[in-house]
C-alpha atoms as a PDB file:
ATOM      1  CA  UNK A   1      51.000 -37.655   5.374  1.00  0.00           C
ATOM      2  CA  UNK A   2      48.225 -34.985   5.056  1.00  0.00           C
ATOM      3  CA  UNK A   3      46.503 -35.498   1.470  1.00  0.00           C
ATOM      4  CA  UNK A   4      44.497 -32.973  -0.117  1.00  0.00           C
ATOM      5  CA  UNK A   5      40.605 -34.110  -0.831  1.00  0.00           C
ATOM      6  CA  UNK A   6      39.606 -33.243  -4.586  1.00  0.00           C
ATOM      7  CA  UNK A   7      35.553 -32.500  -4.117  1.00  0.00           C
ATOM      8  CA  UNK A   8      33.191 -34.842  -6.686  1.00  0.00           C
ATOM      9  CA  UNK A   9      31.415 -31.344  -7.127  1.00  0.00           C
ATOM     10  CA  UNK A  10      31.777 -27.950  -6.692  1.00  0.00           C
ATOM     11  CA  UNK A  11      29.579 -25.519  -5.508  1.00  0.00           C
ATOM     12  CA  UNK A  12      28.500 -22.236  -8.003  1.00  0.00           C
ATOM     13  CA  UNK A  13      31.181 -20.262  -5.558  1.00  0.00           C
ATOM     14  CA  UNK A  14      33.759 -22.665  -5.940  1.00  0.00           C
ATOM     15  CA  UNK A  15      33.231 -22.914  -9.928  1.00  0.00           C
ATOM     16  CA  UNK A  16      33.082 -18.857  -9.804  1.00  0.00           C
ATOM     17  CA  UNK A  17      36.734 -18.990  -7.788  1.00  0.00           C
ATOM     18  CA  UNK A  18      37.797 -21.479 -10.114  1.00  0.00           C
ATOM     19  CA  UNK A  19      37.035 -20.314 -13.598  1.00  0.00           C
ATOM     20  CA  UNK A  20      38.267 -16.866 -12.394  1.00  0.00           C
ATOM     21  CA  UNK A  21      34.576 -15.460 -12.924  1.00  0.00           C
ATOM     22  CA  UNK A  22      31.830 -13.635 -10.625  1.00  0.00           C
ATOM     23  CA  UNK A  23      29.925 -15.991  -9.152  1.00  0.00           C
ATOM     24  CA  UNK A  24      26.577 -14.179 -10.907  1.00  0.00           C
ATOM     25  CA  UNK A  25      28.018 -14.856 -14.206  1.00  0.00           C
ATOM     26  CA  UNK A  26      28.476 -18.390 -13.184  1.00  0.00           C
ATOM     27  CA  UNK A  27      24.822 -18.773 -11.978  1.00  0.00           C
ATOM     28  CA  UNK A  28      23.786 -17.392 -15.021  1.00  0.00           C
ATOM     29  CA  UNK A  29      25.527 -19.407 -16.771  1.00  0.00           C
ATOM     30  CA  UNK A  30      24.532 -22.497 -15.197  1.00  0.00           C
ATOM     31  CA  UNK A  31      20.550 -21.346 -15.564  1.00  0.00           C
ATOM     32  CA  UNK A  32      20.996 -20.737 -19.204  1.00  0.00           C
ATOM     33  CA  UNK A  33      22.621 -24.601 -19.684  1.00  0.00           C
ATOM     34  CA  UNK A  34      25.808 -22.929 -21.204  1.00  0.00           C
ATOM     35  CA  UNK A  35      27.994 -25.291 -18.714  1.00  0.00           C
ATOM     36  CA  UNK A  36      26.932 -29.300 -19.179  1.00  0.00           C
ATOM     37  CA  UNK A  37      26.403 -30.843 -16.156  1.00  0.00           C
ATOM     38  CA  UNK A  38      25.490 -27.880 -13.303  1.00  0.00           C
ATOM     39  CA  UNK A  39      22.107 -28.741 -11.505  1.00  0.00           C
ATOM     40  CA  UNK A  40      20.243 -27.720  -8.353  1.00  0.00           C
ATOM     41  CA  UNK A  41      20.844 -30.511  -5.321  1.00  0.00           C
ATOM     42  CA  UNK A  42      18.250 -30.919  -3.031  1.00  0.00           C
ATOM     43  CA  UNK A  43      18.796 -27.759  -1.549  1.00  0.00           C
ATOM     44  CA  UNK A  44      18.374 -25.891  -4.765  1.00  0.00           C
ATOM     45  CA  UNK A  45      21.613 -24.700  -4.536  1.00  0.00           C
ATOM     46  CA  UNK A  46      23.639 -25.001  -8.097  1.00  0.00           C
ATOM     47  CA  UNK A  47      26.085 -27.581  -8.359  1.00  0.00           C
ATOM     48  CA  UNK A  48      28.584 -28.736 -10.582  1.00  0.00           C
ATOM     49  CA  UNK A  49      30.506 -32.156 -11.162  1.00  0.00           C
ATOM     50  CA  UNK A  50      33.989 -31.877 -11.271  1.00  0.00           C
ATOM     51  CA  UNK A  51      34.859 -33.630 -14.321  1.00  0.00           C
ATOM     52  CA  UNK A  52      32.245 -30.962 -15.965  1.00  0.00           C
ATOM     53  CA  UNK A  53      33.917 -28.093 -14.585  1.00  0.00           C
ATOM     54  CA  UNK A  54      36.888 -29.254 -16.164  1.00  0.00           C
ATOM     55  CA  UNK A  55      35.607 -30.091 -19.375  1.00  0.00           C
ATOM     56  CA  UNK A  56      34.048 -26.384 -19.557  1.00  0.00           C
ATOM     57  CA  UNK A  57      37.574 -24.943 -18.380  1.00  0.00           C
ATOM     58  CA  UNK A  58      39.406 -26.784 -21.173  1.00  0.00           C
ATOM     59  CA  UNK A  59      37.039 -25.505 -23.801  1.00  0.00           C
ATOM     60  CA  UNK A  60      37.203 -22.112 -22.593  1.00  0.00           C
ATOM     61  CA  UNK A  61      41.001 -21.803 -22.644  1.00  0.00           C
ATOM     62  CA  UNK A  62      40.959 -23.553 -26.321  1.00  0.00           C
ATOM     63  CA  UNK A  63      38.254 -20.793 -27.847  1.00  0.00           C
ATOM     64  CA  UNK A  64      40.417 -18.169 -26.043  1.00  0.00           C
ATOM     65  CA  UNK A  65      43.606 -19.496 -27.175  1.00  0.00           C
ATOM     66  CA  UNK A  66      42.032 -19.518 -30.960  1.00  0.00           C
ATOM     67  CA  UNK A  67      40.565 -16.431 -30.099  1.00  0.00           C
ATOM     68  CA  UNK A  68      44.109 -14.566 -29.358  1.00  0.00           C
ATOM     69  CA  UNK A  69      45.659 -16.096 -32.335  1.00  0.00           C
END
């Protein structure tokens, strides 16, 4: 049985791929703090946990759900 691995974190392309954004809106989204949770590792590369990632997604599908209405 071959299980699929859910990452703890996500890198700024995997967020971009997942949010269904360019990954320079998702860097500059990250710098400005507009998505709780992103930091730089050790490498300085942007980083996300994935129970942030989904936290942002949910409130970003409620304001455009509200929005639409």
């Amino acid at each position: 049985m071959n299980k699929m691995l859910v990452p703890d974190t996500y890198t700024a392309a995997e967020a971009a791929q997942l949010l269904n954004l360019h990954l320079d809106h998702v860097r500059r989204l990250f710098r400005g703090g507009r998505v709780p949770g992103a930091f730089r590792d050790n490498r300085g590369a942007w980083t996300i946990p994935r129970q942030d990632l989904n936290r942002y997604a949910a409130a970003c599908a409620i304001f455009r759900a509200t929005k639409d209405a």
